[in-house]
C-alpha atoms as a PDB file:
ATOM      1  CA  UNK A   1       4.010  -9.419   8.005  1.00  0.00           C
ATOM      2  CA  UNK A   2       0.494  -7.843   8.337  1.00  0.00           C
ATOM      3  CA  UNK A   3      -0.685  -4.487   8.907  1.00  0.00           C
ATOM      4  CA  UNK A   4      -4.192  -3.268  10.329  1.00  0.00           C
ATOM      5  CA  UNK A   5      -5.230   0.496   9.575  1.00  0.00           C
ATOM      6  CA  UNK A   6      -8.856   1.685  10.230  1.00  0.00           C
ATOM      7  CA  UNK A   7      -9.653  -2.193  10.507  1.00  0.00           C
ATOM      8  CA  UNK A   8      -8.364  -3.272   6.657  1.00  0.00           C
ATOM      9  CA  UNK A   9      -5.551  -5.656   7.185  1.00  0.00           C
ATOM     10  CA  UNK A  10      -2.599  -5.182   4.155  1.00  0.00           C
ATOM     11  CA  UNK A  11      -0.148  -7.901   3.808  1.00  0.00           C
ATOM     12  CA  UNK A  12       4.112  -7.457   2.994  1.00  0.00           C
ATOM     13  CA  UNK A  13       4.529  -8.598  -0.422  1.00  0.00           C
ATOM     14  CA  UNK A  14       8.104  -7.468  -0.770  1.00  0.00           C
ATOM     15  CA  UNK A  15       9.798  -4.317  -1.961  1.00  0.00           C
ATOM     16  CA  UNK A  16      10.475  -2.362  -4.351  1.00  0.00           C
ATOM     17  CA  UNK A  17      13.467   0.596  -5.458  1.00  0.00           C
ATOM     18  CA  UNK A  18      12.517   3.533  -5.576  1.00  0.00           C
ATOM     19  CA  UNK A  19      14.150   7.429  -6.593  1.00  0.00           C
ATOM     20  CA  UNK A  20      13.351  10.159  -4.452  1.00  0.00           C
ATOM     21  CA  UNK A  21      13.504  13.924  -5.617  1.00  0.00           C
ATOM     22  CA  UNK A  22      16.890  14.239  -4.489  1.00  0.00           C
ATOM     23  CA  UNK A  23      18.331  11.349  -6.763  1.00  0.00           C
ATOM     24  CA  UNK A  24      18.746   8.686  -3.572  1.00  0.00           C
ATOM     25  CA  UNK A  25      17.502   5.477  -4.008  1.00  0.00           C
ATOM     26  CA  UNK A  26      15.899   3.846  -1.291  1.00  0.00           C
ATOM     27  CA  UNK A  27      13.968   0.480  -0.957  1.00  0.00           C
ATOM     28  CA  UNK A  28       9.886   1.014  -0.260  1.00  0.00           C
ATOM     29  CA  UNK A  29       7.753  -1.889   1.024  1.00  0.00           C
ATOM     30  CA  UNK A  30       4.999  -3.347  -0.897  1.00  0.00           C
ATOM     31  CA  UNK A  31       1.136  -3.925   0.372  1.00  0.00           C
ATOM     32  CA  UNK A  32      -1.671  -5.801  -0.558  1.00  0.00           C
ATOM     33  CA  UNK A  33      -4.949  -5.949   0.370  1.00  0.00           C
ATOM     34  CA  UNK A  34      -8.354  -6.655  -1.446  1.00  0.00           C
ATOM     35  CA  UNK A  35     -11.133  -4.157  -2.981  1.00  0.00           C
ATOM     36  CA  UNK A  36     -13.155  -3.351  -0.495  1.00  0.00           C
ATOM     37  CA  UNK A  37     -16.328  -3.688  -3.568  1.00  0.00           C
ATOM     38  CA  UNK A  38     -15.141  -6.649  -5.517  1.00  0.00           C
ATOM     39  CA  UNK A  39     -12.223  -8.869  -3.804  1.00  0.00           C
ATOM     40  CA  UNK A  40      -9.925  -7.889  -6.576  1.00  0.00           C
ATOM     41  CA  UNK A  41      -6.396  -6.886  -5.144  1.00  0.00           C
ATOM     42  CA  UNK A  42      -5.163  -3.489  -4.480  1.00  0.00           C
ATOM     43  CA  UNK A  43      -1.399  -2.475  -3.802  1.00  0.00           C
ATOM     44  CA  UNK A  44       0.341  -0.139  -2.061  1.00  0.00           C
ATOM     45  CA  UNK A  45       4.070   0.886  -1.277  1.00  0.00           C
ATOM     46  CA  UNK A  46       5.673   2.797   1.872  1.00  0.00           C
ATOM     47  CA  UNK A  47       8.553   3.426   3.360  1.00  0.00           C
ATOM     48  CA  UNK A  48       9.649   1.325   5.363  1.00  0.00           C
ATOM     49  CA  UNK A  49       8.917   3.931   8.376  1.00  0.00           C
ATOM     50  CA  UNK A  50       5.490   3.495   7.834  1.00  0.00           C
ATOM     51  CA  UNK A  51       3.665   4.096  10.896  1.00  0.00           C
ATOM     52  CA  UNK A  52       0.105   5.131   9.376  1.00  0.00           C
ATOM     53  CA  UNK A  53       1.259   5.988   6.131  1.00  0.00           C
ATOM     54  CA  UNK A  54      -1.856   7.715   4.319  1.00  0.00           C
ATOM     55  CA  UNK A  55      -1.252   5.090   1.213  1.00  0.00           C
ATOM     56  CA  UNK A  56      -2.690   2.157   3.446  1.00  0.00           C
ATOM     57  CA  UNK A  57      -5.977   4.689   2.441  1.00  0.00           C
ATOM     58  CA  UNK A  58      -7.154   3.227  -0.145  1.00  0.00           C
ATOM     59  CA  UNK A  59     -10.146   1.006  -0.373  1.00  0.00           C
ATOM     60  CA  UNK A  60     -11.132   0.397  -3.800  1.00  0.00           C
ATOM     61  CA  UNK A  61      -9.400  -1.010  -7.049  1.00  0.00           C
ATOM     62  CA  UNK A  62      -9.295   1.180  -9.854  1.00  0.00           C
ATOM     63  CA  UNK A  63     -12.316  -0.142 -11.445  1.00  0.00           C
ATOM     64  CA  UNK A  64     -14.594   0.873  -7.970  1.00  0.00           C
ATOM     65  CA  UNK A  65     -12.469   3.975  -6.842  1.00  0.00           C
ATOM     66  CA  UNK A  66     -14.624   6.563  -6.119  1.00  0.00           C
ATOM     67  CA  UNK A  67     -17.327   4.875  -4.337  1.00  0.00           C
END
């Protein structure tokens, strides 16, 4: 399963469990996608109601965030 926001495409990995502040657990989805400076890949996790989530964001890898 893909994903396209603002023209960078993030690909399903799988999922992962996660706590929220109220103790439930739920199950987020996992993204990946590449650096937008070096290739390296970058991950990301939503819910699974996702819609435009602000996590699918990021552009860089750790080593190139800022630029």
């Amino acid at each position: 399963m893909e994903h396209v926001y603002r023209g960078k495409t993030w690909t399903l990995k799988g999922y992962a469990p996660h706590t929220k502040k109220n103790g439930e657990e739920v199950r987020l989805r996992v993204w990946e996608s590449k650096c937008e400076a070096c290739g390296a890949p970058i991950e990301c996790r939503t819910p699974f109601d996702y819609g435009n989530s602000r996590a699918f964001g990021l552009r860089h890898c750790s080593e190139h965030k800022g630029l």
